[in-house]
PDB file of N, CA and C in Angstrom:
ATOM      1  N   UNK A   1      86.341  56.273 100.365  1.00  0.00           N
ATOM      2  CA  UNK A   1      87.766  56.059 100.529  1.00  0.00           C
ATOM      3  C   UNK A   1      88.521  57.279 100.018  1.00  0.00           C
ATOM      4  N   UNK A   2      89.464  57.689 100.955  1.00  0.00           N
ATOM      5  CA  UNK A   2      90.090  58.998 100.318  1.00  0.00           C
ATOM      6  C   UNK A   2      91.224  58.562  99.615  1.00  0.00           C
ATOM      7  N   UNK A   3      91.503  58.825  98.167  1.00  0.00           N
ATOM      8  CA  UNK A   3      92.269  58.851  97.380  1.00  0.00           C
ATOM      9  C   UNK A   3      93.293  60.159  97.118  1.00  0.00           C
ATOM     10  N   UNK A   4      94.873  60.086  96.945  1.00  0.00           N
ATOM     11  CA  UNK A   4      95.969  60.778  96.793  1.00  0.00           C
ATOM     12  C   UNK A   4      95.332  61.858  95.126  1.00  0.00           C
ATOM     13  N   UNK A   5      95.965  63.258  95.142  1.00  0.00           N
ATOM     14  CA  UNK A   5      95.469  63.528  94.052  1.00  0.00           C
ATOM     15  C   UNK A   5      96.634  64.833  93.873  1.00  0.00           C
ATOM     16  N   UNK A   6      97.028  65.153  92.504  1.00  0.00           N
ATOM     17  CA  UNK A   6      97.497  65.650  92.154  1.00  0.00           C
ATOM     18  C   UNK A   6      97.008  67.730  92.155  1.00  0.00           C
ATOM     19  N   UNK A   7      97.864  68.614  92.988  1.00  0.00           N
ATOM     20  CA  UNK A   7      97.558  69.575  93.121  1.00  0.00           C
ATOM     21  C   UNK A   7      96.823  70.543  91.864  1.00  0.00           C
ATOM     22  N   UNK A   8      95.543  71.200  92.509  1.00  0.00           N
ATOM     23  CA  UNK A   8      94.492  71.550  91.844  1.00  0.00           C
ATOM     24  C   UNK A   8      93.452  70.915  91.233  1.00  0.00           C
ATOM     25  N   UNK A   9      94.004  69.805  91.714  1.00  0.00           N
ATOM     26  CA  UNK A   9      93.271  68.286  90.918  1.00  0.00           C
ATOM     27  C   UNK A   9      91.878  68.517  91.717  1.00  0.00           C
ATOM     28  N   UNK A  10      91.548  69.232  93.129  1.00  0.00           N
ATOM     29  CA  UNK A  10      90.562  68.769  93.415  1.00  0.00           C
ATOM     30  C   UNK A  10      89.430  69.855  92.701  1.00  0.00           C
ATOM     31  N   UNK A  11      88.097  70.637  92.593  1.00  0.00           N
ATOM     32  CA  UNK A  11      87.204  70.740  92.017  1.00  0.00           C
ATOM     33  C   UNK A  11      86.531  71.614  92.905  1.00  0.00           C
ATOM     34  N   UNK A  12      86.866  71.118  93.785  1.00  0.00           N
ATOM     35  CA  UNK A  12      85.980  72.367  95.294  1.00  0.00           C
ATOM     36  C   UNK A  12      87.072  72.359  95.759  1.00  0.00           C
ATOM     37  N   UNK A  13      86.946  73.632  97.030  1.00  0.00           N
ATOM     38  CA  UNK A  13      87.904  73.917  97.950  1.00  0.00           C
ATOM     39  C   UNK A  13      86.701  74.299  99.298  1.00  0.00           C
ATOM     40  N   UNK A  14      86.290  73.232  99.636  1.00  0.00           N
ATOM     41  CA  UNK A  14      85.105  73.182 101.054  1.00  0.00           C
ATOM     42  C   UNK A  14      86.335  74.139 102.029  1.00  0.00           C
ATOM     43  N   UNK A  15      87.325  74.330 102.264  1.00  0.00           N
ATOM     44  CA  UNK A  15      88.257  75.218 103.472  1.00  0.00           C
ATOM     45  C   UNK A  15      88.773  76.342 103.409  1.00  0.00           C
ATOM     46  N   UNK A  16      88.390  77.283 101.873  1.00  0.00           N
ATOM     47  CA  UNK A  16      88.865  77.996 101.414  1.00  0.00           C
ATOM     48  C   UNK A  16      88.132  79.683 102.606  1.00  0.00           C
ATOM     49  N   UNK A  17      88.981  79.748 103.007  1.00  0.00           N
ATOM     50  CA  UNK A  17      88.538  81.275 104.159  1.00  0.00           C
ATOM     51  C   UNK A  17      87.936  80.546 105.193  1.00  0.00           C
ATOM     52  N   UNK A  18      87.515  79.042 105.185  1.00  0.00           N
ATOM     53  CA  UNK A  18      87.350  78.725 106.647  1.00  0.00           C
ATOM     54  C   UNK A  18      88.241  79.091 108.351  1.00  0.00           C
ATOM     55  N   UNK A  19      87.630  79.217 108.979  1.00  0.00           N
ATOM     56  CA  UNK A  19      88.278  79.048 110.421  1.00  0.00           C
ATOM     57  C   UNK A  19      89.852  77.730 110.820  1.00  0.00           C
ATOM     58  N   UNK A  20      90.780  78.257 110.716  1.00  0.00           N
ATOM     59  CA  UNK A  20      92.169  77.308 110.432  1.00  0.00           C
ATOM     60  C   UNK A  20      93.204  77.745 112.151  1.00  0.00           C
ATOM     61  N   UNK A  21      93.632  76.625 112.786  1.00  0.00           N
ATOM     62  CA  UNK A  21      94.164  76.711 113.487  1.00  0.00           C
ATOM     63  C   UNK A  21      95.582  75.389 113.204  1.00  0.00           C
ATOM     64  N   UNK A  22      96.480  75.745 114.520  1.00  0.00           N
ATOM     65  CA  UNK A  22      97.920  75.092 114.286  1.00  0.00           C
ATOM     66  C   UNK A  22      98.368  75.279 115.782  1.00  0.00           C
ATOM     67  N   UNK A  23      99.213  74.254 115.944  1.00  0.00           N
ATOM     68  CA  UNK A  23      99.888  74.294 117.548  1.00  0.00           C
ATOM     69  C   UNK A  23     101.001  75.196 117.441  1.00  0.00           C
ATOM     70  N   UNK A  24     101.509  75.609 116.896  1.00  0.00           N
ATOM     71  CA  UNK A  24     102.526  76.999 116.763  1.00  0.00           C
ATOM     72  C   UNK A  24     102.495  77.762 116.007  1.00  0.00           C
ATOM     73  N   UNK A  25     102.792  79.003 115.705  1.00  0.00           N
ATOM     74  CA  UNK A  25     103.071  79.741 114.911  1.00  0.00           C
ATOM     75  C   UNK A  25     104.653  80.316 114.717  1.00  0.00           C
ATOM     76  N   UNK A  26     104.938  80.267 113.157  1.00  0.00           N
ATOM     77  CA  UNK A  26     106.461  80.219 113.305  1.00  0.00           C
ATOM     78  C   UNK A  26     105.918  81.863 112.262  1.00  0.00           C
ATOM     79  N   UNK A  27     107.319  82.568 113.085  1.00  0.00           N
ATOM     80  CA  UNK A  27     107.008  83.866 111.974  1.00  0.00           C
ATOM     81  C   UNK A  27     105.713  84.118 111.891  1.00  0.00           C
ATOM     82  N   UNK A  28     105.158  84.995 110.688  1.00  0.00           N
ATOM     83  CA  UNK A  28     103.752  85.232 110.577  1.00  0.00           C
ATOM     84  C   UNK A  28     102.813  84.729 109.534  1.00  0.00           C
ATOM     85  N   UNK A  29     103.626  82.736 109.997  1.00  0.00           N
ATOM     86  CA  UNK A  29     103.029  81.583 108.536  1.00  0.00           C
ATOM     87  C   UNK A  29     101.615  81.090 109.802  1.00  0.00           C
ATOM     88  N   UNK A  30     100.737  81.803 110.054  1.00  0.00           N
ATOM     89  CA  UNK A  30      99.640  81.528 110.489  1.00  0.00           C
ATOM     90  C   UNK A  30      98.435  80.602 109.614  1.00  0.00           C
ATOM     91  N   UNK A  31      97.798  79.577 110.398  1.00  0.00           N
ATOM     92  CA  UNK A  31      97.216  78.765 110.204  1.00  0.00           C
ATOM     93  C   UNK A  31      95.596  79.194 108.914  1.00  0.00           C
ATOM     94  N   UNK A  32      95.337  80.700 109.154  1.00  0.00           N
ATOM     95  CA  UNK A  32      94.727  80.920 107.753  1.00  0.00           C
ATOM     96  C   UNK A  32      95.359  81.188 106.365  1.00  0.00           C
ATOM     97  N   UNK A  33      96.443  81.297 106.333  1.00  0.00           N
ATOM     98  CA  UNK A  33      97.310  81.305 105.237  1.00  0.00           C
ATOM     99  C   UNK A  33      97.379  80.349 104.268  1.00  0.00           C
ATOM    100  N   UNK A  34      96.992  78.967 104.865  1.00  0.00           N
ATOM    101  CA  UNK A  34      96.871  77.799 104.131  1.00  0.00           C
ATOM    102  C   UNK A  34      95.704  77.627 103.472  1.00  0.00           C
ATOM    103  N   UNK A  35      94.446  78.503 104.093  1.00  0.00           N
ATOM    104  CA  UNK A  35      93.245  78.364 103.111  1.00  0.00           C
ATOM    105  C   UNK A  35      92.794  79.624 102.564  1.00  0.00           C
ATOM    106  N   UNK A  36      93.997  80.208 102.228  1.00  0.00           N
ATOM    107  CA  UNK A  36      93.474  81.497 101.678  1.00  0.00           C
ATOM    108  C   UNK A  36      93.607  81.275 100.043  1.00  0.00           C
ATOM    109  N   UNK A  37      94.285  80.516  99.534  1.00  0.00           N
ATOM    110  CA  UNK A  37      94.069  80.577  98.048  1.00  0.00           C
ATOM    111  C   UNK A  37      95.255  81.299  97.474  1.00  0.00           C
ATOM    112  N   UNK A  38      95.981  81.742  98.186  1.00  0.00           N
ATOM    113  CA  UNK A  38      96.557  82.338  97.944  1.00  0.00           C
ATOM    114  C   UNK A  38      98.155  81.074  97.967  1.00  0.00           C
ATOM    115  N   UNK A  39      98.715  81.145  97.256  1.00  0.00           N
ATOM    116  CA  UNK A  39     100.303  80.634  96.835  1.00  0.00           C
ATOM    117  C   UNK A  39     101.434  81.019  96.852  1.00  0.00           C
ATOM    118  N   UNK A  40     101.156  82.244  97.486  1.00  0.00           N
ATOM    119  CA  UNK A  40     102.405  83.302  98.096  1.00  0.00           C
ATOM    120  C   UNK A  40     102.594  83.094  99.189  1.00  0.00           C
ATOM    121  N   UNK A  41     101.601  82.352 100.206  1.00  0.00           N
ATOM    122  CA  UNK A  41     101.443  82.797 101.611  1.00  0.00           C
ATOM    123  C   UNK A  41     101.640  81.100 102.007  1.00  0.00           C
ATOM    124  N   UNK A  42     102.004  80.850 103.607  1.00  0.00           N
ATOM    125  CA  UNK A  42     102.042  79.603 103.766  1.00  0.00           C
ATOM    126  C   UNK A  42     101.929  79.580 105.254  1.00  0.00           C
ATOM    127  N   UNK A  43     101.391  78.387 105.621  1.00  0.00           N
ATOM    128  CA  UNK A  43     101.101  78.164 107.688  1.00  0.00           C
ATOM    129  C   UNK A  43     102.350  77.444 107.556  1.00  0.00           C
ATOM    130  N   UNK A  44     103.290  77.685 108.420  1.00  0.00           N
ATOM    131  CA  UNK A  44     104.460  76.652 109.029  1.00  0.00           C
ATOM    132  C   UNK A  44     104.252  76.978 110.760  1.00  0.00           C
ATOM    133  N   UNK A  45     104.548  76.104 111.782  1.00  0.00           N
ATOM    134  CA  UNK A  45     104.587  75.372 112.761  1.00  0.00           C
ATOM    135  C   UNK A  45     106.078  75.729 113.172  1.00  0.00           C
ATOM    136  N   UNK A  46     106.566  76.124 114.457  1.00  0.00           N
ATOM    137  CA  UNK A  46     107.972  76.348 114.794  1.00  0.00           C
ATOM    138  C   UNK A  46     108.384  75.074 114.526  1.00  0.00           C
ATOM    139  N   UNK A  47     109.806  75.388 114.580  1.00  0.00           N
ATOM    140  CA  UNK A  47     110.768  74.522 114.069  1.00  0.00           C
ATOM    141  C   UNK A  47     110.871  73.190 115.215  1.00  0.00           C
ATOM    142  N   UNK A  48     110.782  72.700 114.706  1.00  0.00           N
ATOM    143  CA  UNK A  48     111.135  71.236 115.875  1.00  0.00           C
ATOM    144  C   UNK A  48     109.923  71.065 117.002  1.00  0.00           C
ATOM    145  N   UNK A  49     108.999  71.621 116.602  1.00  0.00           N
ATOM    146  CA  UNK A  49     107.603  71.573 117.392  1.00  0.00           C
ATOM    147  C   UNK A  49     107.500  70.543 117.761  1.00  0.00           C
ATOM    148  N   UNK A  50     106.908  69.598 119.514  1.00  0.00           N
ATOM    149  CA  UNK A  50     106.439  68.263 119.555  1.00  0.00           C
ATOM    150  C   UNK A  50     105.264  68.294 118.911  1.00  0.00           C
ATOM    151  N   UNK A  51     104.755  66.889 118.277  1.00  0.00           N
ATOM    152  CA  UNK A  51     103.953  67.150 117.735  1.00  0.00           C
ATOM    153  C   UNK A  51     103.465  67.980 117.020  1.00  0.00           C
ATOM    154  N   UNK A  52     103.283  68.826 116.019  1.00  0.00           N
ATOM    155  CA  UNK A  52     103.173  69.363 115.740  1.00  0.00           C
ATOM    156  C   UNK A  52     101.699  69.473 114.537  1.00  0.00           C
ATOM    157  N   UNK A  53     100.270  70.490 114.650  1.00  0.00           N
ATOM    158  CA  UNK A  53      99.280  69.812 113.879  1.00  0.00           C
ATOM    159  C   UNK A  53      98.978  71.546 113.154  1.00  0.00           C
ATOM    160  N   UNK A  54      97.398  70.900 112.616  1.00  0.00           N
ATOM    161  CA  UNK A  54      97.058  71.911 112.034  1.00  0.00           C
ATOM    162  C   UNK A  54      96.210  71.477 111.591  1.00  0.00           C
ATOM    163  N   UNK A  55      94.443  72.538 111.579  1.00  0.00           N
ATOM    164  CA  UNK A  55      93.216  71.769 111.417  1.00  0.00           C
ATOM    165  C   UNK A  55      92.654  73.034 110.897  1.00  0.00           C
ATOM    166  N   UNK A  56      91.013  72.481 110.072  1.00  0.00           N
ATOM    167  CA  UNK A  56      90.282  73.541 109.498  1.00  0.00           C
ATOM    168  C   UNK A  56      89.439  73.298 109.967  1.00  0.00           C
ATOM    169  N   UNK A  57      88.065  74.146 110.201  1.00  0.00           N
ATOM    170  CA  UNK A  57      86.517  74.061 110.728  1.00  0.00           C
ATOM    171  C   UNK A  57      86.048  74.054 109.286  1.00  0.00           C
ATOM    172  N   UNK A  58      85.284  73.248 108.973  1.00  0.00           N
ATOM    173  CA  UNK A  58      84.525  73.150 107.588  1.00  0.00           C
ATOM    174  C   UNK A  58      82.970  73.829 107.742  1.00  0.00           C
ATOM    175  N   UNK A  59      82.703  73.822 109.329  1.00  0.00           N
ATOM    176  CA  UNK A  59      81.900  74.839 109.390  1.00  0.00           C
ATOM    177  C   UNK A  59      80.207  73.487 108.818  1.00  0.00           C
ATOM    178  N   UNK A  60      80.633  72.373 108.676  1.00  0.00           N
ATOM    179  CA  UNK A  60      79.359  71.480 108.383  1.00  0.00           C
ATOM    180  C   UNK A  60      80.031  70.450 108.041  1.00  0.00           C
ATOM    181  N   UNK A  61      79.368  68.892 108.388  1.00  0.00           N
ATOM    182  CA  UNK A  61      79.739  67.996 107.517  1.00  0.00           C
ATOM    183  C   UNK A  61      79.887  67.811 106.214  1.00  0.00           C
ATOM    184  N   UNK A  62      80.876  67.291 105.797  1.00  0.00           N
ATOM    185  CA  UNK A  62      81.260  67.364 104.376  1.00  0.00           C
ATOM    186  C   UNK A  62      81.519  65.699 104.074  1.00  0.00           C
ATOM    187  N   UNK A  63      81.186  65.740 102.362  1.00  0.00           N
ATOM    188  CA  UNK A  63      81.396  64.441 102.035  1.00  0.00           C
ATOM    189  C   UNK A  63      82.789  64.642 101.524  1.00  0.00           C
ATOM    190  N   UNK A  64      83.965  64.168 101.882  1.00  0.00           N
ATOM    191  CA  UNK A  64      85.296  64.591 101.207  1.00  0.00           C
ATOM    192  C   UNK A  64      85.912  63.400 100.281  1.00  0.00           C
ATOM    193  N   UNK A  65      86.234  63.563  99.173  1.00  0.00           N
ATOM    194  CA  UNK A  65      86.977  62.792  98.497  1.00  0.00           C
ATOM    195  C   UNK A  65      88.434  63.109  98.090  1.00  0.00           C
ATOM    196  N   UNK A  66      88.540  63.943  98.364  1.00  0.00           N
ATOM    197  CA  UNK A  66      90.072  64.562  97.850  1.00  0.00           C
ATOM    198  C   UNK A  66      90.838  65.659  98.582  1.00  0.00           C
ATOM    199  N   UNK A  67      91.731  65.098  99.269  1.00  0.00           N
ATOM    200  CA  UNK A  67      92.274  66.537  99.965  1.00  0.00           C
ATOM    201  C   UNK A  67      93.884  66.543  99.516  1.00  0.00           C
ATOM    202  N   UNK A  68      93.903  67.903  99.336  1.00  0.00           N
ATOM    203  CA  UNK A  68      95.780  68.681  98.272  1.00  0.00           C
ATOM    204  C   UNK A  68      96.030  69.226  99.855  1.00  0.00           C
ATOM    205  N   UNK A  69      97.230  68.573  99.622  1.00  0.00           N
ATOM    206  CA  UNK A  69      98.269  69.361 100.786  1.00  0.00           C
ATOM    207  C   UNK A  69      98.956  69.711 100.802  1.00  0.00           C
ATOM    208  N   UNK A  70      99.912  71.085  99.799  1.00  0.00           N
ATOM    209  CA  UNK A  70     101.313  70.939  99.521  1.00  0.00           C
ATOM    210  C   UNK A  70     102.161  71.310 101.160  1.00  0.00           C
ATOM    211  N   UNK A  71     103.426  71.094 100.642  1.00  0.00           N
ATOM    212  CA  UNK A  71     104.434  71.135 101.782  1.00  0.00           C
ATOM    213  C   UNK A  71     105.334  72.112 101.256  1.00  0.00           C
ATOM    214  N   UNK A  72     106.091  73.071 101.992  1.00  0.00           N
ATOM    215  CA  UNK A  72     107.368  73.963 100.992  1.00  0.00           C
ATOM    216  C   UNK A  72     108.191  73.523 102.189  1.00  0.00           C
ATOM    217  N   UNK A  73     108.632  72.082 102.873  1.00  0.00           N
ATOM    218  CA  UNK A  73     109.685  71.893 103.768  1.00  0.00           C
ATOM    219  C   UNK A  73     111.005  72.301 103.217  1.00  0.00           C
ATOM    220  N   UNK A  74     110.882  72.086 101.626  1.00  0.00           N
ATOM    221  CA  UNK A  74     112.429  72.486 100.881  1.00  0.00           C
ATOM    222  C   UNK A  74     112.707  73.576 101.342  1.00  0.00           C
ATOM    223  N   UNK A  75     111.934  74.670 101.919  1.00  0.00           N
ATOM    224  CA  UNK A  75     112.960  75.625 102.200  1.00  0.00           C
ATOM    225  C   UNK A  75     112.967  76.126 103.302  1.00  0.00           C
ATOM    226  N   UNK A  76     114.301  76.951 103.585  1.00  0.00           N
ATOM    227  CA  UNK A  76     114.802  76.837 104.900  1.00  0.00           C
ATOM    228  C   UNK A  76     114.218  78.437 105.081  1.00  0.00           C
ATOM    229  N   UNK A  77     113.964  78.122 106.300  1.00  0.00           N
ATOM    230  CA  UNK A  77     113.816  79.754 107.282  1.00  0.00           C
ATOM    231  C   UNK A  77     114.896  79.884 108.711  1.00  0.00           C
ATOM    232  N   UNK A  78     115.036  81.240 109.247  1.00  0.00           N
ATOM    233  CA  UNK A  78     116.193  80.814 109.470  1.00  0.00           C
ATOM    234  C   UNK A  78     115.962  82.114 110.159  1.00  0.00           C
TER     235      UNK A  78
END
């Protein structure tokens, strides 16, 4: 059962430099940005996208118990 968890809370990072894709690219917040480790950098999705997703290749089955997702919707781009 996947349980909610508090950022850094998780212990591994199984997606970290994995293969990362997204149905748009807004600016140059591209879909590896989110598993780079990095906290400067961020994947955002154009603005008002239908649907709008974003996925990682784990590259193998994984047993997952915990997945961190932050969001920076607070701020505006423009």
């Amino acid at each position: 059962m996947m349980q909610s968890c508090k950022l850094h809370e998780c212990t591994a990072n199984a997606a970290l430099d994995k293969p990362a894709l997204q149905s748009t690219t807004f600016r140059s917040k591209v879909a590896a940005n989110a598993v780079d480790n990095d906290e400067t950098t961020s994947a955002c999705t154009k603005y008002k996208s239908p649907e709008p997703w974003w996925s990682v290749d784990l590259g193998e089955a994984k047993d997952v118990s915990c997945v961190c997702v932050t969001n920076d919707n607070h701020r505006r781009y423009g």
